[in-house]
C-alpha atoms as a PDB file:
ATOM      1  CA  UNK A   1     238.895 179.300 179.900  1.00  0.00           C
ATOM      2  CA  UNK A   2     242.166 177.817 179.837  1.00  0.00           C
ATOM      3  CA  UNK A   3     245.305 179.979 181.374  1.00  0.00           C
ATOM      4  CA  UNK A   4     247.398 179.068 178.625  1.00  0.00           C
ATOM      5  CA  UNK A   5     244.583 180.362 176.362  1.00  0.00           C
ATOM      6  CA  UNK A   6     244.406 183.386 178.278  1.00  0.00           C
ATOM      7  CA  UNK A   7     248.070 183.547 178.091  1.00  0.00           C
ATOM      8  CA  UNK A   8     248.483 183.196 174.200  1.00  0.00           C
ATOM      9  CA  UNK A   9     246.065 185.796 173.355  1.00  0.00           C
ATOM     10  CA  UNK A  10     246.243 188.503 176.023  1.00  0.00           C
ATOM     11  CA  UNK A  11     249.592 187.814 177.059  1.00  0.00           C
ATOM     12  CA  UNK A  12     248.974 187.595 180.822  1.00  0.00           C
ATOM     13  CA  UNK A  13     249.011 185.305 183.648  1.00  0.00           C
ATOM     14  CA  UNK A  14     246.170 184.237 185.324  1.00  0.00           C
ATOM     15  CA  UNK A  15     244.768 181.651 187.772  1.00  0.00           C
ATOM     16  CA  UNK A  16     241.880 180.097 186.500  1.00  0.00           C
ATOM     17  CA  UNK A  17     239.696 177.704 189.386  1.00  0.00           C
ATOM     18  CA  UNK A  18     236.242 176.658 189.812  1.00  0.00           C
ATOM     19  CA  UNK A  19     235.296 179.148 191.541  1.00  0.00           C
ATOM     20  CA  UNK A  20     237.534 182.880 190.912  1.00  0.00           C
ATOM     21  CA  UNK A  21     236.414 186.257 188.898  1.00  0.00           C
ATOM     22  CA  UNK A  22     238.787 185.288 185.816  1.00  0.00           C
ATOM     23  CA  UNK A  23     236.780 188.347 183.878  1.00  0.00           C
ATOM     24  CA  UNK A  24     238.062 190.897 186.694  1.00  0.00           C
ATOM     25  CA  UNK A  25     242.018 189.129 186.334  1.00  0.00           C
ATOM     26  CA  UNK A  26     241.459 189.639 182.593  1.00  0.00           C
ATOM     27  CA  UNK A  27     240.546 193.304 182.674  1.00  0.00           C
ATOM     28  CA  UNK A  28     239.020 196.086 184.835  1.00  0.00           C
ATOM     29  CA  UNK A  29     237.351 196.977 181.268  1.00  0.00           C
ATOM     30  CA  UNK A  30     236.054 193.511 180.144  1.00  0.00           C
ATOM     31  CA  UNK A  31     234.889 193.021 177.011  1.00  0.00           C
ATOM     32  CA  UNK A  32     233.271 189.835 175.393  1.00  0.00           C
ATOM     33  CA  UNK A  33     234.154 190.483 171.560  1.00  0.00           C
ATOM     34  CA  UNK A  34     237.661 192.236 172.970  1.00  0.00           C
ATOM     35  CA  UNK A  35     238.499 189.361 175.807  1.00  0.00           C
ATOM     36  CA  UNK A  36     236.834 186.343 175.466  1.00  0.00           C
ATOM     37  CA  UNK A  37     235.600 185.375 172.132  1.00  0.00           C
ATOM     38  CA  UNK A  38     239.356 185.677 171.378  1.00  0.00           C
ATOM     39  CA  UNK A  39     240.214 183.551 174.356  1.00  0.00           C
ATOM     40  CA  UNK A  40     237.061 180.470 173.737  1.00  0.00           C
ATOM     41  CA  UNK A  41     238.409 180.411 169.847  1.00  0.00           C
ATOM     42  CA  UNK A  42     242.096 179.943 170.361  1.00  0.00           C
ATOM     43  CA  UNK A  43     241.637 176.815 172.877  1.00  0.00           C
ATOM     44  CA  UNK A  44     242.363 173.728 171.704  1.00  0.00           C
ATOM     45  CA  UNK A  45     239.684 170.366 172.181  1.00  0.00           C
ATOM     46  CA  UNK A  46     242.178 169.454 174.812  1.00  0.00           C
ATOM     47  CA  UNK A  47     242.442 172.779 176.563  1.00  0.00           C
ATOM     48  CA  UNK A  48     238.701 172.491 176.854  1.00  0.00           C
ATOM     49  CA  UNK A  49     238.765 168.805 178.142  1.00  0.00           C
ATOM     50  CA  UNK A  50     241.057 170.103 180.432  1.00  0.00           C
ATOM     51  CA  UNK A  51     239.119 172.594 181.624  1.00  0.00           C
ATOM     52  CA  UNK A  52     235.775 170.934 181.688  1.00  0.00           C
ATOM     53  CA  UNK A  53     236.368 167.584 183.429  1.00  0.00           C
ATOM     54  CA  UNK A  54     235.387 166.765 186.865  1.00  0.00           C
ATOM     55  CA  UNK A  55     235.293 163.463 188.883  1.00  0.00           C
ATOM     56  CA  UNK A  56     232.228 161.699 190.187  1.00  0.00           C
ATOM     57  CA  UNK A  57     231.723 159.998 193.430  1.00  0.00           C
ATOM     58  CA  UNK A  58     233.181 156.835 192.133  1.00  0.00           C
ATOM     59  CA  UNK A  59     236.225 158.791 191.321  1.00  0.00           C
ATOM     60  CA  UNK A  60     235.578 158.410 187.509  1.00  0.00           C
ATOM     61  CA  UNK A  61     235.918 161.468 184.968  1.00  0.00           C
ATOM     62  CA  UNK A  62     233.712 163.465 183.712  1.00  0.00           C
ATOM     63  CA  UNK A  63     233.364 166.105 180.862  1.00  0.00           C
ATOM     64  CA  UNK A  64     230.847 167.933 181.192  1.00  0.00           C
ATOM     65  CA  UNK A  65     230.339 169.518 177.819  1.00  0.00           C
ATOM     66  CA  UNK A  66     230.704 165.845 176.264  1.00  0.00           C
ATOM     67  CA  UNK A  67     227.751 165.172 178.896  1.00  0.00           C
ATOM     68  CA  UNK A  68     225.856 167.904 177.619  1.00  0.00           C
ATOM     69  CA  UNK A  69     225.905 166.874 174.313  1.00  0.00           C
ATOM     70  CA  UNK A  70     225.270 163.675 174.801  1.00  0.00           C
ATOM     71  CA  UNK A  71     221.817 164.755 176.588  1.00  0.00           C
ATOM     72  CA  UNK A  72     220.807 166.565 173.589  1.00  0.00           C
ATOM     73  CA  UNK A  73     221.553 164.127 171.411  1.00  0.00           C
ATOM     74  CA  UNK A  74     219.597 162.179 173.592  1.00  0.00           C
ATOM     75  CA  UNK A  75     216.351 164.509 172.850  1.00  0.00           C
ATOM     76  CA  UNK A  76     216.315 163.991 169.034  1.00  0.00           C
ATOM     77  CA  UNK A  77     215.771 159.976 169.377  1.00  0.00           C
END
């Protein structure tokens, strides 16, 4: 999830990293259909690039959802 996301639909401020309990910074009483549906469908493609990119060993980018869907596609040839 993006933090501006998070920002524009629940109106709060939180730190988002690899590795931290967003869903406990988002509420004590967390709720998929309440918290983060609401969140996932307001991000934009580039919020979600954003959020999904990493870097190889080489140093070169990676998205990991494009590489996920790229591996399916993969399957149907």
């Amino acid at each position: 999830m993006h933090p501006k996301s998070i920002k524009r639909v629940l109106e709060r401020d939180v730190f988002v990293d690899d590795f931290n309990e967003v869903k406990s910074q988002i509420s004590c009483n967390y709720n998929w259909r309440r918290h983060l549906k609401p969140i996932v469908e307001a991000m934009s493609v580039e919020e979600i690039l954003e959020m999904d990119k990493y870097y190889d060993e080489n140093h070169i980018e990676i998205h990991e959802l494009i590489e996920i869907i790229k591996r399916l596609l993969e399957l149907t040839v």
